[in-house]
Protein backbone atom coordinates (compact mmCIF):
# COMPACT_ATOMS: atom_id res chain seq x y z
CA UNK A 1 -68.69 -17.90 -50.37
CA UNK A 2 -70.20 -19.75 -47.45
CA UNK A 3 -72.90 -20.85 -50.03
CA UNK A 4 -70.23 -22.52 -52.26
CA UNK A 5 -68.97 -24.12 -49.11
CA UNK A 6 -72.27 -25.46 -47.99
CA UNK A 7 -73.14 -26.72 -51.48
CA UNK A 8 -69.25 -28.59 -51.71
CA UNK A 9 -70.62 -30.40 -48.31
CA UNK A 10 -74.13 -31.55 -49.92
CA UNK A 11 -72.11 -33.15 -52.85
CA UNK A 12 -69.43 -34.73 -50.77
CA UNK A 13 -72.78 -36.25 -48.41
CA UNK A 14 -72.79 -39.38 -47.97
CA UNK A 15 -75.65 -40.91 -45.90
CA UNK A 16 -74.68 -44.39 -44.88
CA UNK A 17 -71.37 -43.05 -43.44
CA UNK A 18 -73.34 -40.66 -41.73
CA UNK A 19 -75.45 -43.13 -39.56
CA UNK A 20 -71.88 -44.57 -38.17
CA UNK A 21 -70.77 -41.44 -37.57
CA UNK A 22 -73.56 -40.69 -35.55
CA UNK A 23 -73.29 -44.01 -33.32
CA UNK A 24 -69.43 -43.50 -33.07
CA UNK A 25 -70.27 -39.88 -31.59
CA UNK A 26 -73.19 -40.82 -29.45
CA UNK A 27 -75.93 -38.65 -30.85
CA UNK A 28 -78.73 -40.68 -28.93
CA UNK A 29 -81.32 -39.35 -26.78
CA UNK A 30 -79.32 -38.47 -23.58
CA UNK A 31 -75.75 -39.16 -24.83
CA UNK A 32 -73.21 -36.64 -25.29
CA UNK A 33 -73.34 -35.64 -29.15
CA UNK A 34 -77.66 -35.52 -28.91
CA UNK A 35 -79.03 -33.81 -31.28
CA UNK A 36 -75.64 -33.60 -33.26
CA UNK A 37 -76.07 -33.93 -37.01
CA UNK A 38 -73.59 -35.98 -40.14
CA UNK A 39 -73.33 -35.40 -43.59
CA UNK A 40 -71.22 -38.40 -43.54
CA UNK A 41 -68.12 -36.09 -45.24
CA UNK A 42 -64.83 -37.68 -44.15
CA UNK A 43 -62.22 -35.01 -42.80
CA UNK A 44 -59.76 -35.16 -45.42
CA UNK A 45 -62.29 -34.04 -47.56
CA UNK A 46 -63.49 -31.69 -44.60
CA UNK A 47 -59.55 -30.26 -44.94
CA UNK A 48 -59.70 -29.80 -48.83
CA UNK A 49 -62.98 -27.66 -47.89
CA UNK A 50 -61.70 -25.70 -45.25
CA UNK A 51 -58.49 -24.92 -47.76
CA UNK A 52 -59.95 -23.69 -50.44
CA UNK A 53 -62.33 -21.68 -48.56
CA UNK A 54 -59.47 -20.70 -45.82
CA UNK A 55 -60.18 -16.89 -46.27
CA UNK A 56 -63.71 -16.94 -45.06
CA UNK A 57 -64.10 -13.58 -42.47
CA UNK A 58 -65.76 -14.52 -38.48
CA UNK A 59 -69.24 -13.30 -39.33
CA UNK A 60 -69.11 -16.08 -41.30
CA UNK A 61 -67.26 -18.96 -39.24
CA UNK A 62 -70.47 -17.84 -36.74
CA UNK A 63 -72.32 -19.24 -38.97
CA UNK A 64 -70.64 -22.41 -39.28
CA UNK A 65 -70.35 -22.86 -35.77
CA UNK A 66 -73.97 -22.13 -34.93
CA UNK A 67 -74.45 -25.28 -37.40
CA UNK A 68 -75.96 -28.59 -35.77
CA UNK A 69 -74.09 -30.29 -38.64
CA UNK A 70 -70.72 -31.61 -37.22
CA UNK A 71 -68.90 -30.92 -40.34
CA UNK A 72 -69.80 -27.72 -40.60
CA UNK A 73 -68.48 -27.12 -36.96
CA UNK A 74 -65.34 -28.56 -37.42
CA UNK A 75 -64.18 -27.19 -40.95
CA UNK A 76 -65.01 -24.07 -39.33
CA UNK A 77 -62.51 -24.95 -36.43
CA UNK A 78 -59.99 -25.94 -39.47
CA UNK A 79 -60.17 -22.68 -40.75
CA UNK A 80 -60.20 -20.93 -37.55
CA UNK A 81 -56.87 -22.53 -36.49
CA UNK A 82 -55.48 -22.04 -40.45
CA UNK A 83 -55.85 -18.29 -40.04
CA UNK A 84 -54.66 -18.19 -36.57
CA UNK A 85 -51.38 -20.00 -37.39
CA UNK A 86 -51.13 -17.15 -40.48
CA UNK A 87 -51.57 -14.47 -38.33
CA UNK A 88 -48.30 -15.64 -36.23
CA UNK A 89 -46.71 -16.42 -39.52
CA UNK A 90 -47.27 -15.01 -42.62
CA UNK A 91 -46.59 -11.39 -42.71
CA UNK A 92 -48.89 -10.88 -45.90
CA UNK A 93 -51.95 -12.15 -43.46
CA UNK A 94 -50.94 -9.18 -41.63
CA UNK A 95 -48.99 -5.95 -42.38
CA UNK A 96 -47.31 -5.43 -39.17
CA UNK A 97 -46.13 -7.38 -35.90
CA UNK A 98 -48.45 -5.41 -34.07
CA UNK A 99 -51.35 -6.59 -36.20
CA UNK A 100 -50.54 -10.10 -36.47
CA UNK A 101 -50.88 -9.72 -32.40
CA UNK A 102 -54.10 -8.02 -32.42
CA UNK A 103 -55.51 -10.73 -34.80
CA UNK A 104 -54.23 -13.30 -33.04
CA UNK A 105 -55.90 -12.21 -29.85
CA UNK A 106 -59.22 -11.61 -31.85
CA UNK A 107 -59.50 -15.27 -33.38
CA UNK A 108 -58.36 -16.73 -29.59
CA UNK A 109 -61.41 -14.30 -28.35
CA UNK A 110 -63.66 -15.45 -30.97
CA UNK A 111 -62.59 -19.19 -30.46
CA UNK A 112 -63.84 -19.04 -26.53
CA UNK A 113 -66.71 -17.08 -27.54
CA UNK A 114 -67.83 -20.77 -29.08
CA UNK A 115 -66.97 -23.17 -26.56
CA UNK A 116 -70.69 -23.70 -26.38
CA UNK A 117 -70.51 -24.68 -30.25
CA UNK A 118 -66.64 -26.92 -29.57
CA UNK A 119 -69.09 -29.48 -28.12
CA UNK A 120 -67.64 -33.04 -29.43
CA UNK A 121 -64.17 -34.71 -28.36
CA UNK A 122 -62.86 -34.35 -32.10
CA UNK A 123 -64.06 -30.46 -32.31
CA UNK A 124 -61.80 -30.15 -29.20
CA UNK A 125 -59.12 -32.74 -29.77
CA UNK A 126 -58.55 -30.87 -34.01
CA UNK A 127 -58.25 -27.26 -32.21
CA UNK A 128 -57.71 -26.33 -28.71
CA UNK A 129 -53.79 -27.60 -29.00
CA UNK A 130 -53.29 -25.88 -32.19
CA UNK A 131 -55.29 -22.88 -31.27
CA UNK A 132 -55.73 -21.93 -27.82
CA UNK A 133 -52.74 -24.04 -26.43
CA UNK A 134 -50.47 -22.17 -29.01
CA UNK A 135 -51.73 -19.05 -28.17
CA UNK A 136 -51.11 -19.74 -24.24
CA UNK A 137 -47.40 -20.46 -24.74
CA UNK A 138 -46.69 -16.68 -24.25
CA UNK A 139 -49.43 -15.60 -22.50
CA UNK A 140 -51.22 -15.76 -18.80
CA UNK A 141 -52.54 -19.49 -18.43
CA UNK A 142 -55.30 -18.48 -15.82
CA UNK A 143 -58.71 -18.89 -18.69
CA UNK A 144 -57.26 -22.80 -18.49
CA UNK A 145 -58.04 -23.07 -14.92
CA UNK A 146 -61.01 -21.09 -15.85
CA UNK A 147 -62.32 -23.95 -18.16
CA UNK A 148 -60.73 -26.50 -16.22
CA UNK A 149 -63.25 -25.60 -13.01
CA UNK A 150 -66.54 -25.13 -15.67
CA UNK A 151 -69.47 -26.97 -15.52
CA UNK A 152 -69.38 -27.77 -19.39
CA UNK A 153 -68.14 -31.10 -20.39
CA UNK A 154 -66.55 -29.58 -23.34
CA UNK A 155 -64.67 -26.54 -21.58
CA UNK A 156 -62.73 -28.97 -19.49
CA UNK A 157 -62.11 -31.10 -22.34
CA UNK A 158 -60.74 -27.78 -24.19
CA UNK A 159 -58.52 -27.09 -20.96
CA UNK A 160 -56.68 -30.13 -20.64
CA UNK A 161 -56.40 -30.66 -24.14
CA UNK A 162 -54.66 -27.15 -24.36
CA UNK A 163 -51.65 -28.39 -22.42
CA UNK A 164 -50.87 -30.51 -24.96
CA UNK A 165 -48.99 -28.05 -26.42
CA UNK A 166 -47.44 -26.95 -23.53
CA UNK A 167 -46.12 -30.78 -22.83
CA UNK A 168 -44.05 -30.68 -26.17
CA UNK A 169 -42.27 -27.83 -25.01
CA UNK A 170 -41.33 -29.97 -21.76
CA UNK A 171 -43.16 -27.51 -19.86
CA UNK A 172 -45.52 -30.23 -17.54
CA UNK A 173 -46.78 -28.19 -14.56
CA UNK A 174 -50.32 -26.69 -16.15
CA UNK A 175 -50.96 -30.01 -16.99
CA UNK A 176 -50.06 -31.51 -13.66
CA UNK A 177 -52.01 -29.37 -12.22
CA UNK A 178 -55.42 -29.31 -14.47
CA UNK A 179 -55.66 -32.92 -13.67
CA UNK A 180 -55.18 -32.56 -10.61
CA UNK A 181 -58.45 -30.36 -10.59
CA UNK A 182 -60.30 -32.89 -12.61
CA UNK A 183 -59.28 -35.60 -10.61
CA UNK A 184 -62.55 -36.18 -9.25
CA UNK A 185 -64.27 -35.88 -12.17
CA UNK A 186 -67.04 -37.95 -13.16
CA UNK A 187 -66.97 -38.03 -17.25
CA UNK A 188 -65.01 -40.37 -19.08
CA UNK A 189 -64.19 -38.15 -21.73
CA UNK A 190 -62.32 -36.25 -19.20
CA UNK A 191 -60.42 -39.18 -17.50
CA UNK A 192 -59.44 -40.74 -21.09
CA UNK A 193 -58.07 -37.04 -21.99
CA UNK A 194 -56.24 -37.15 -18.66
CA UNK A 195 -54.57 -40.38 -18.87
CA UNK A 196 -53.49 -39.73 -22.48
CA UNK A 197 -52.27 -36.03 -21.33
CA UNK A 198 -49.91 -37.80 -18.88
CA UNK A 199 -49.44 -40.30 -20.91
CA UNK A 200 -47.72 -37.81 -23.61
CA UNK A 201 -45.98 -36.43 -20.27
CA UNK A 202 -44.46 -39.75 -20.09
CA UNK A 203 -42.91 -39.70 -23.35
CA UNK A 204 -41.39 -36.94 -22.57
CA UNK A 205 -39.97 -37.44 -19.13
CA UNK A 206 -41.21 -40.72 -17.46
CA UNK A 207 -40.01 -39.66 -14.13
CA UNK A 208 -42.51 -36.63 -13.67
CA UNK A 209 -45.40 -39.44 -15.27
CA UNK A 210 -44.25 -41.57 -12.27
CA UNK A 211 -43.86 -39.20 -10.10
CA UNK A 212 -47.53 -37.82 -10.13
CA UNK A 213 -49.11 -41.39 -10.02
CA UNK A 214 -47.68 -42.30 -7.49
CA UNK A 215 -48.75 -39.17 -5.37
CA UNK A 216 -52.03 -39.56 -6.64
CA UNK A 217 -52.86 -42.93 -8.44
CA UNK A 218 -55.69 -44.47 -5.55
CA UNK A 219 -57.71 -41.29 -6.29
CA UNK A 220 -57.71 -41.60 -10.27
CA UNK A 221 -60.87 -42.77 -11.93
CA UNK A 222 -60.12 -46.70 -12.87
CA UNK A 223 -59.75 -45.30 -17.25
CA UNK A 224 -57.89 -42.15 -16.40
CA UNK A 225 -55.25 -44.52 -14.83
CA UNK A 226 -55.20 -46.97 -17.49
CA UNK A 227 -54.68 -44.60 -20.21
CA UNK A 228 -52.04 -42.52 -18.00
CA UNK A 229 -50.19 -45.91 -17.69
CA UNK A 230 -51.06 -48.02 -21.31
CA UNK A 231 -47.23 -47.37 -22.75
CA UNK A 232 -45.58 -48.64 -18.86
CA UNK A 233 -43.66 -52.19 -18.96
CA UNK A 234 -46.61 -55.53 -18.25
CA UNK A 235 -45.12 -55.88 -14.39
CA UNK A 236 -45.43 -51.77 -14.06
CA UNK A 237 -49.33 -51.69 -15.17
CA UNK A 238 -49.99 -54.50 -12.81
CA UNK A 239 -48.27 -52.56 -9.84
CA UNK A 240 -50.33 -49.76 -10.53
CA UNK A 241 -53.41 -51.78 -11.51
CA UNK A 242 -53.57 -54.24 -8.64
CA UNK A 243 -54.19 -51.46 -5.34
């Protein structure tokens, strides 16, 4: 099966998309995607893939993951999060409550076995919400602090990206405190996650949004603010933009 699924990516390949996929990633020497590798497959058609072959077992989803193609990486993560959502759902996925629990806990184990492997924005951005954050609704939150304090780029990505889920439930204070913790940190793929994360806060209750930048908007990194604040009111942004 994993065969078929590699051949369905070698006919879908296109080449000159590929080369702009691999400048929109940064894939250069010393960037954060080096070494990181496009068929040029758009994900729609990465979707369709990961459908039709939604039934493929872990030992192969390794496999996938292991890839330095992108697309294989990600359809991987598609399916991943596919059968996770079955195993809370579907009882034919799983005979029993009691198994759809265990298998939930073994794709969620399997999923931070490959952080190493989650290592783009969009490989994070497609899964840790659905997955992970999911998972974490109804269950101890302490691996997200875990992740939050790594030294991998991609690990705190995962962790504040998590609480996304969280933040549609109105529940705000994981997230509040995350960034908090990555206040100081020095990758702008982290602010831009934590400006949007409180932006989405925002939506939600624009008092607690407030709130928190005012307690702690002089020690934001300049983009973390601006995306925390891009939905405020033109007078508001220049308030907060201005000190």
């Amino acid at each position: 099966m994993l065969k078929n699924l590699q051949s369905d990516f070698k006919k879908l390949a296109n080449p000159e998309k590929a080369k702009i996929l691999a400048g929109f990633f940064k894939t250069g020497k010393g960037e954060y995607g080096e070494g990181d590798i496009f068929l040029g497959i758009i994900v729609p058609e990465q979707r369709k893939i990961a459908k039709k072959y939604q039934n493929l077992d872990l030992k192969d989803l390794q496999k996938l993951l292991n890839s330095k193609i992108h697309e294989e990486r990600l359809t991987a993560l598609f399916i991943l999060v596919d059968q996770y959502q079955r195993a809370k759902k579907d009882s034919s996925f799983a005979k029993a409550t009691e198994d759809r629990e265990q298998l939930q806990k073994k794709l969620i184990d399997f999923y931070l076995k490959n952080t190493k492997n989650i290592n783009n924005w969009d490989l994070v951005d497609l899964s840790a919400p659905k997955i992970l954050g999911n998972f974490l609704l109804n269950h101890d939150r302490k691996i997200l602090y875990q992740l939050a304090q790594s030294e991998n780029l991609w690990e705190k990505r995962i962790a504040i990206l998590a609480t996304y889920t969280f933040i549609k439930t109105n529940d705000f204070e994981d997230c509040l405190n995350i960034v908090k913790l990555l206040l100081k940190d020095k990758h702008d793929l982290i602010h831009k996650a934590s400006g949007w994360m409180l932006r989405e806060i925002g939506k939600k209750d624009l008092k607690v949004e407030e709130n928190f930048l005012k307690k702690y908007y002089k020690d934001m990194p300049r983009t973390m603010l601006r995306y925390a604040i891009e939905k405020f009111e033109v007078e508001k942004r220049k308030n907060f933009l201005k000190i």
